[in-house]
Protein backbone atom coordinates (compact mmCIF):
# COMPACT_ATOMS: atom_id res chain seq x y z
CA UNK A 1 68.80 -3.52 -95.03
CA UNK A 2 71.79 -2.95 -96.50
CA UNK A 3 74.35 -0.07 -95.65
CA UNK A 4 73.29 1.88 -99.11
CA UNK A 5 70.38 1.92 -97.63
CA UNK A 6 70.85 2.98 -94.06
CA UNK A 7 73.25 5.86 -95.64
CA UNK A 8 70.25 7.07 -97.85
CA UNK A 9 67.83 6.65 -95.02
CA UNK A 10 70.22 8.73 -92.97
CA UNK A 11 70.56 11.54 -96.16
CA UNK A 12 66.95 11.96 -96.49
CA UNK A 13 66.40 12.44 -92.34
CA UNK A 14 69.38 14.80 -92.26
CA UNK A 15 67.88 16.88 -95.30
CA UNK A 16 64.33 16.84 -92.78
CA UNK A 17 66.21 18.41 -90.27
CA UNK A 18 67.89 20.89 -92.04
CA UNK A 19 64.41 21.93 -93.81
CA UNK A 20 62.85 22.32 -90.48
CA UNK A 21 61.16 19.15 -90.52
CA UNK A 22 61.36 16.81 -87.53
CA UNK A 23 62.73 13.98 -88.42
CA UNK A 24 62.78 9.75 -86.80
CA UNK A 25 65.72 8.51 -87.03
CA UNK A 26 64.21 4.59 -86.30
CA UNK A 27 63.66 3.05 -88.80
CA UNK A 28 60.97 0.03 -88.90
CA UNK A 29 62.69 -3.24 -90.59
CA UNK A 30 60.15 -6.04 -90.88
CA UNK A 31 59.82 -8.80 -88.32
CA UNK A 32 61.72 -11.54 -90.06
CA UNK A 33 60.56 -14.46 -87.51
CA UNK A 34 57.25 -13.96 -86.99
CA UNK A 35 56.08 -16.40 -89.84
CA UNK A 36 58.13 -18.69 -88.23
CA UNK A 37 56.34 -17.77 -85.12
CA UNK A 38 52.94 -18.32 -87.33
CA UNK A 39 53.90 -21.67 -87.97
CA UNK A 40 54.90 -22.74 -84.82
CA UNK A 41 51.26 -21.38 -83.76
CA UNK A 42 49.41 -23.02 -86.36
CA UNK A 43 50.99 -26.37 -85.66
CA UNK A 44 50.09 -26.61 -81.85
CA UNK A 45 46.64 -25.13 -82.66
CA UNK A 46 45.87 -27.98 -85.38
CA UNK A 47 47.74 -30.49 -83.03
CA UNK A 48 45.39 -28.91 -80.04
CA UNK A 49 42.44 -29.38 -82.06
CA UNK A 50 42.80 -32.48 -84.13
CA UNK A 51 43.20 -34.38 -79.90
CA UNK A 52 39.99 -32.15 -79.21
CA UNK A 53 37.92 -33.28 -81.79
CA UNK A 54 39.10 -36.84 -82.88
CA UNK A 55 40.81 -38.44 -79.53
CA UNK A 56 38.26 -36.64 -76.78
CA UNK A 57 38.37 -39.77 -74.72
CA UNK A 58 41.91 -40.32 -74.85
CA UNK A 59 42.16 -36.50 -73.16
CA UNK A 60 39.70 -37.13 -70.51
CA UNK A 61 41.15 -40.30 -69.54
CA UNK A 62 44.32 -38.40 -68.36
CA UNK A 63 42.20 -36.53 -65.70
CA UNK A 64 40.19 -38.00 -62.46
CA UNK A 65 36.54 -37.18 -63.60
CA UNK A 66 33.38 -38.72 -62.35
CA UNK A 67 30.74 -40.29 -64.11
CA UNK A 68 28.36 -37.43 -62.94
CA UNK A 69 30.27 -34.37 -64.70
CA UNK A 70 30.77 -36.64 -67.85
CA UNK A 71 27.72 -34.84 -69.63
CA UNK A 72 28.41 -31.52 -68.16
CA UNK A 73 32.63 -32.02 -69.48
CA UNK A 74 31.23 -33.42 -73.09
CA UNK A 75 29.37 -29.61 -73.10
CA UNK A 76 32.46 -28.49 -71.97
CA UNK A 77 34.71 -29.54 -74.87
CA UNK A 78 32.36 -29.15 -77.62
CA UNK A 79 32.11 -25.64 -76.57
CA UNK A 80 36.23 -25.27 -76.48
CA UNK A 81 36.42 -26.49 -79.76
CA UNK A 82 33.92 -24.39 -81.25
CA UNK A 83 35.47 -21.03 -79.45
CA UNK A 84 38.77 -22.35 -80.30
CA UNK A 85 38.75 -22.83 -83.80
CA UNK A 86 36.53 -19.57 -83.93
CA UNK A 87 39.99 -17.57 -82.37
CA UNK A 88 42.50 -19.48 -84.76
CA UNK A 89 40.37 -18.46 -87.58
CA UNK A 90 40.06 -14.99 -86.61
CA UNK A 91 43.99 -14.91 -85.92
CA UNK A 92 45.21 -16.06 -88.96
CA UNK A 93 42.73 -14.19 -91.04
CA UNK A 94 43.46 -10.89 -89.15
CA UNK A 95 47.41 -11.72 -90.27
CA UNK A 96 47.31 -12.92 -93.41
CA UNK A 97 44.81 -10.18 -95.10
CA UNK A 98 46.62 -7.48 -92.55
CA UNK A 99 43.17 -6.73 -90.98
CA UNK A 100 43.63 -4.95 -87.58
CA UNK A 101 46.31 -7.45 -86.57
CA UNK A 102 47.96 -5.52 -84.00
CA UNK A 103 44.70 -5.09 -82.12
CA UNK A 104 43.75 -8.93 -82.42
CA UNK A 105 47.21 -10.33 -81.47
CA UNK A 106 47.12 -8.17 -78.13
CA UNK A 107 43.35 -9.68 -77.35
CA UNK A 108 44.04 -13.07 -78.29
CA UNK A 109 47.67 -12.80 -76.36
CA UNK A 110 44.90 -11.71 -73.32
CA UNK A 111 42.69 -14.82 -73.94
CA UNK A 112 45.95 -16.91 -73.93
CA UNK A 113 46.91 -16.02 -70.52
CA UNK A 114 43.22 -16.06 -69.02
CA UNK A 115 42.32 -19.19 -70.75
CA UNK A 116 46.13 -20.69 -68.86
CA UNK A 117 44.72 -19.41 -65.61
CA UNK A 118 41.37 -20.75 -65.93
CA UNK A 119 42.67 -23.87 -67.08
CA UNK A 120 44.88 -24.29 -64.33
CA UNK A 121 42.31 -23.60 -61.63
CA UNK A 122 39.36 -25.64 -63.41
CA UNK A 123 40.85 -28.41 -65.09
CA UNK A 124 44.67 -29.14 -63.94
CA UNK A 125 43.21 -28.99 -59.96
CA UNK A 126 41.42 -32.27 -61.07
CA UNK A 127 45.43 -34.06 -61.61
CA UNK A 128 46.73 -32.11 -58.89
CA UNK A 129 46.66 -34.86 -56.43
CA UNK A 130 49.35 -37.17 -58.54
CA UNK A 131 50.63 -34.07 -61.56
CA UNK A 132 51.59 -37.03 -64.14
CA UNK A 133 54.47 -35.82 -66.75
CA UNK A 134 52.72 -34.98 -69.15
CA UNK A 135 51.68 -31.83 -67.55
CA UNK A 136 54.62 -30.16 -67.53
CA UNK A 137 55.23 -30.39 -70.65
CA UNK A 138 51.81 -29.04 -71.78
CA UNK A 139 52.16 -25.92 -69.14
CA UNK A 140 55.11 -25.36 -70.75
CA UNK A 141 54.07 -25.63 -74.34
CA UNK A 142 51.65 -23.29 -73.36
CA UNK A 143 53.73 -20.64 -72.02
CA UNK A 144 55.83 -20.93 -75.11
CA UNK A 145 52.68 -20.60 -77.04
CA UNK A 146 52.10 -17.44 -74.73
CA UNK A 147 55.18 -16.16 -75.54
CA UNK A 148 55.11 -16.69 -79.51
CA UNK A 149 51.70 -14.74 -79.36
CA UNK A 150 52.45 -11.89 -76.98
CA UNK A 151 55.95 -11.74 -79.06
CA UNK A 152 53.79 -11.13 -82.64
CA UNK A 153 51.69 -8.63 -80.71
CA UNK A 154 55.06 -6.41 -79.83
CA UNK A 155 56.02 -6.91 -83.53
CA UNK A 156 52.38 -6.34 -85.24
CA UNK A 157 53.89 -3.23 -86.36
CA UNK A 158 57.17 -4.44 -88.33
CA UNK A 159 54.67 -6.96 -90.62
CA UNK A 160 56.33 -8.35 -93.42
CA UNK A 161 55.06 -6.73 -96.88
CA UNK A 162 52.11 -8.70 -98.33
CA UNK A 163 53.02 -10.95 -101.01
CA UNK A 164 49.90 -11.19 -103.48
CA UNK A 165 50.15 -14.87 -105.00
């Protein structure tokens, strides 16, 4: 915003006040980052799911699984993929057409954290003997993920203005 404007915000609260009117004296400027933040999102989530679907073995391989829960772990990721791509689509559809997005950012913020959680006790337990590297980097990729997503949630109010194209 530019000082004109803040001066003629600041006219037309004091003239509220004066009338009798209550007046807010915040005023909402759009979140400039979060499409950055939407990027950021989308990239891991395609990254996330492009290993999911096309390089399944190359995932399992990094954790100590036995041949008996192979089947059971196959279910296991077909269903992740399926629920995950189901939540990106519903995320970037509830921001991009403006369609209840502060609602959906806090519940798939939630999802986020339980999904960590559940992850950690399920299927990082299984490396926990030896943690290799890698894993710290993905925990933390993951809580910046977190972060991005509980950030747009706190924002879902200060939206951008919808550009038709």
């Amino acid at each position: 915003m530019t000082n004109a404007a803040d001066r003629k915000a600041e006219h037309s609260t004091a003239g509220m006040v004066a009338n009798g009117g209550i007046a807010s004296t915040a005023v909402a400027t759009p979140d400039r980052w979060i499409k950055w933040r939407m990027y950021f999102l989308l990239a891991v989530s395609t990254m996330y799911l492009i290993r999911l679907i096309f390089f399944r073995d190359v995932a399992l391989a990094d954790f100590d699984i036995d041949s008996g829960h192979a089947p059971a772990l196959s279910a296991y990721m077909n269903w992740r993929i399926a629920s995950s791509m189901s939540v990106i689509a519903l995320y970037l559809f509830s921001y991009l057409r403006r369609w209840h997005f502060a609602v959906i950012s806090w519940i798939i913020a939630g999802i986020a954290v339980v999904a960590l959680v559940s992850d950690y006790f399920t299927v990082y337990m299984l490396t926990i003997s030896q943690p290799p590297q890698w894993m710290t980097g993905v925990l933390a990729l993951r809580l910046v993920v977190i972060g991005c997503l509980l950030l747009n949630a706190l924002n879902a109010r200060r939206l951008p203005p919808r550009r038709i194209v």
